[in-house]
C-alpha atoms as a PDB file:
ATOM      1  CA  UNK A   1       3.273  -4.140   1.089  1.00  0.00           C
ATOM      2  CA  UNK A   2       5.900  -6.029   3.166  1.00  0.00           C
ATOM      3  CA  UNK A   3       4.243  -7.104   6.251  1.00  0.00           C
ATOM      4  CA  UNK A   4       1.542  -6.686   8.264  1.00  0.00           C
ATOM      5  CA  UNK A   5       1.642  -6.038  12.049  1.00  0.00           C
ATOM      6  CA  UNK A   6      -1.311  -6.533  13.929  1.00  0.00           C
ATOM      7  CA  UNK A   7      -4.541  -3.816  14.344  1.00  0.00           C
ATOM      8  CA  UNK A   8      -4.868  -2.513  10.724  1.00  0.00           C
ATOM      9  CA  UNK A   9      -1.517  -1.413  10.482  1.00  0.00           C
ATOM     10  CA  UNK A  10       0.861  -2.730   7.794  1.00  0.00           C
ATOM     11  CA  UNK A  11       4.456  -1.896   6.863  1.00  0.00           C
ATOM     12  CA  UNK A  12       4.658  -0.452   3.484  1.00  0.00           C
ATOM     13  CA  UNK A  13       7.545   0.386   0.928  1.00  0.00           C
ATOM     14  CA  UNK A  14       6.684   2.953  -1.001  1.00  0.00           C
ATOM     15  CA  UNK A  15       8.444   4.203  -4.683  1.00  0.00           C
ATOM     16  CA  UNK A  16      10.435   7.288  -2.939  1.00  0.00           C
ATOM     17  CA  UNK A  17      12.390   4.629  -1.447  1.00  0.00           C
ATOM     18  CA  UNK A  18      10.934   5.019   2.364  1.00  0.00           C
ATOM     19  CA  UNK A  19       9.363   2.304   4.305  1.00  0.00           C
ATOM     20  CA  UNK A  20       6.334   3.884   6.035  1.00  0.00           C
ATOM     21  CA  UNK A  21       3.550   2.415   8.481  1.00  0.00           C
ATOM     22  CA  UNK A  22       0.539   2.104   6.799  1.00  0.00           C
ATOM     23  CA  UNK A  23      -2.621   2.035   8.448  1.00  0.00           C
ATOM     24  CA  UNK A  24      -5.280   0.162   6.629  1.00  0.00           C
ATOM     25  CA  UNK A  25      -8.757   3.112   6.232  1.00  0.00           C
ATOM     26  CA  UNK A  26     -11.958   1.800   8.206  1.00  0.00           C
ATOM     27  CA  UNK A  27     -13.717   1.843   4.621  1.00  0.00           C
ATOM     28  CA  UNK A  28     -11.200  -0.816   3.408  1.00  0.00           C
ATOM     29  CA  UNK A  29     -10.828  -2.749   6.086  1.00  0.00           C
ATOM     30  CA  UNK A  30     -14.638  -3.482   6.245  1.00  0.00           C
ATOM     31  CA  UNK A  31     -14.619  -4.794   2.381  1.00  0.00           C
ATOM     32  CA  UNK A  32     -11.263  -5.162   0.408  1.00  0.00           C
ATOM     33  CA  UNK A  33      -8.728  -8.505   1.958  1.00  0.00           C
ATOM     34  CA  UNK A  34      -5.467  -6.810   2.467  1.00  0.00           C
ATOM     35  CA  UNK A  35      -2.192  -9.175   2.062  1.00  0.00           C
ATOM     36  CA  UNK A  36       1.476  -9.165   2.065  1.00  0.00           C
ATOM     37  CA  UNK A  37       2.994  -8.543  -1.440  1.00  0.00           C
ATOM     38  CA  UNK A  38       0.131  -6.278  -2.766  1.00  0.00           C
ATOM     39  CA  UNK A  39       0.171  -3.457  -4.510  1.00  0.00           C
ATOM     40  CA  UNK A  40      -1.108  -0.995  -2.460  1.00  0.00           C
ATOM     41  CA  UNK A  41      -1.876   2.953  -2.649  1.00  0.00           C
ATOM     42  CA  UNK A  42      -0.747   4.725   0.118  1.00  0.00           C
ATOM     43  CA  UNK A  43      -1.004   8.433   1.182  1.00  0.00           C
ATOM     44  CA  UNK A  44       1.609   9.697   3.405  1.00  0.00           C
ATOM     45  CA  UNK A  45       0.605  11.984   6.694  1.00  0.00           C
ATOM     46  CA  UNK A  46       1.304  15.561   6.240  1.00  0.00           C
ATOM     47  CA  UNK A  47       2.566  16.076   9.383  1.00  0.00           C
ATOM     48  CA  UNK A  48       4.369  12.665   9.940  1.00  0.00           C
ATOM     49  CA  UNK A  49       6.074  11.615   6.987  1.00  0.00           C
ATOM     50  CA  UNK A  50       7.143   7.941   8.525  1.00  0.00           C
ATOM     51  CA  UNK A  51       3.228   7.118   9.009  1.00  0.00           C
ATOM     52  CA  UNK A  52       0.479   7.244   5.955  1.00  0.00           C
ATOM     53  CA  UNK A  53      -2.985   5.602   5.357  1.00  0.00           C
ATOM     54  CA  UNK A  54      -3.494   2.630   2.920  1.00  0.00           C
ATOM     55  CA  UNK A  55      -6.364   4.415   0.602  1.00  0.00           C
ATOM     56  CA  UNK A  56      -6.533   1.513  -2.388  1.00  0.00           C
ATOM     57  CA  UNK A  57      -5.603  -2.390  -3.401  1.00  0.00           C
ATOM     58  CA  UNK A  58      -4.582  -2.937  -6.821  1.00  0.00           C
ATOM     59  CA  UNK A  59      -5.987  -6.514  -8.167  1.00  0.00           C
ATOM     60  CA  UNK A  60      -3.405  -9.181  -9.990  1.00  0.00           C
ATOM     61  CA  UNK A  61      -4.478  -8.030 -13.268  1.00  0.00           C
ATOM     62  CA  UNK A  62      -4.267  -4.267 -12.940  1.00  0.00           C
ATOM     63  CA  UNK A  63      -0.940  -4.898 -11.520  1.00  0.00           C
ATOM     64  CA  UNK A  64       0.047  -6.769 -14.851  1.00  0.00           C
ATOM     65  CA  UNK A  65      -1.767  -3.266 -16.768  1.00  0.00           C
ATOM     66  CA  UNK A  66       0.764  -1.301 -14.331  1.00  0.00           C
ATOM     67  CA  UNK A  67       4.151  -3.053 -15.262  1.00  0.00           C
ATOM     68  CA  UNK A  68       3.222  -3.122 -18.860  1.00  0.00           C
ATOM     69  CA  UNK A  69       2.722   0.593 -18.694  1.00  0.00           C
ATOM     70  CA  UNK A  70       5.551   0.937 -17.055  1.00  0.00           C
ATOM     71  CA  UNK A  71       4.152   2.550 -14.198  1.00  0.00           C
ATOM     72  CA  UNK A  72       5.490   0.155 -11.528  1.00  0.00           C
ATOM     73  CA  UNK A  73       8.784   0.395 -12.896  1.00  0.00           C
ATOM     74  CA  UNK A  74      10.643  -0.739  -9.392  1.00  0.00           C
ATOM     75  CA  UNK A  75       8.174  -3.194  -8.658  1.00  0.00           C
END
């Protein structure tokens, strides 16, 4: 996640290469702490493709699972 800006909605870089806005899901907002620099899962609109809702936060260990899986490859 790169930054957030204000009202649940963060700006997001996602692995296609695209920056999107991200809007943080009621359910999250309400129990998972969102920061800059996580690792974020994000689904993109279907009929906006610059705009998509933030559905999950990835913890600093199941980032370190990621990378060594070589899932987060550009991360």
């Amino acid at each position: 996640m790169e930054s957030m800006l204000g009202s649940s909605r963060v700006r997001v870089r996602c692995l296609d290469g695209k920056t999107r806005m991200g809007r943080i899901i009621g359910k999250m907002k309400k129990r998972v702490w969102v920061r800059e620099g996580d690792v974020v899962i994000v689904v993109p609109w279907e009929f906006q493709d610059e705009k998509a809702d933030v559905v999950w936060r990835y913890t600093q260990p199941q980032v370190e699972w990621l990378k060594r899986k070589g899932y987060l490859e550009g991360y």
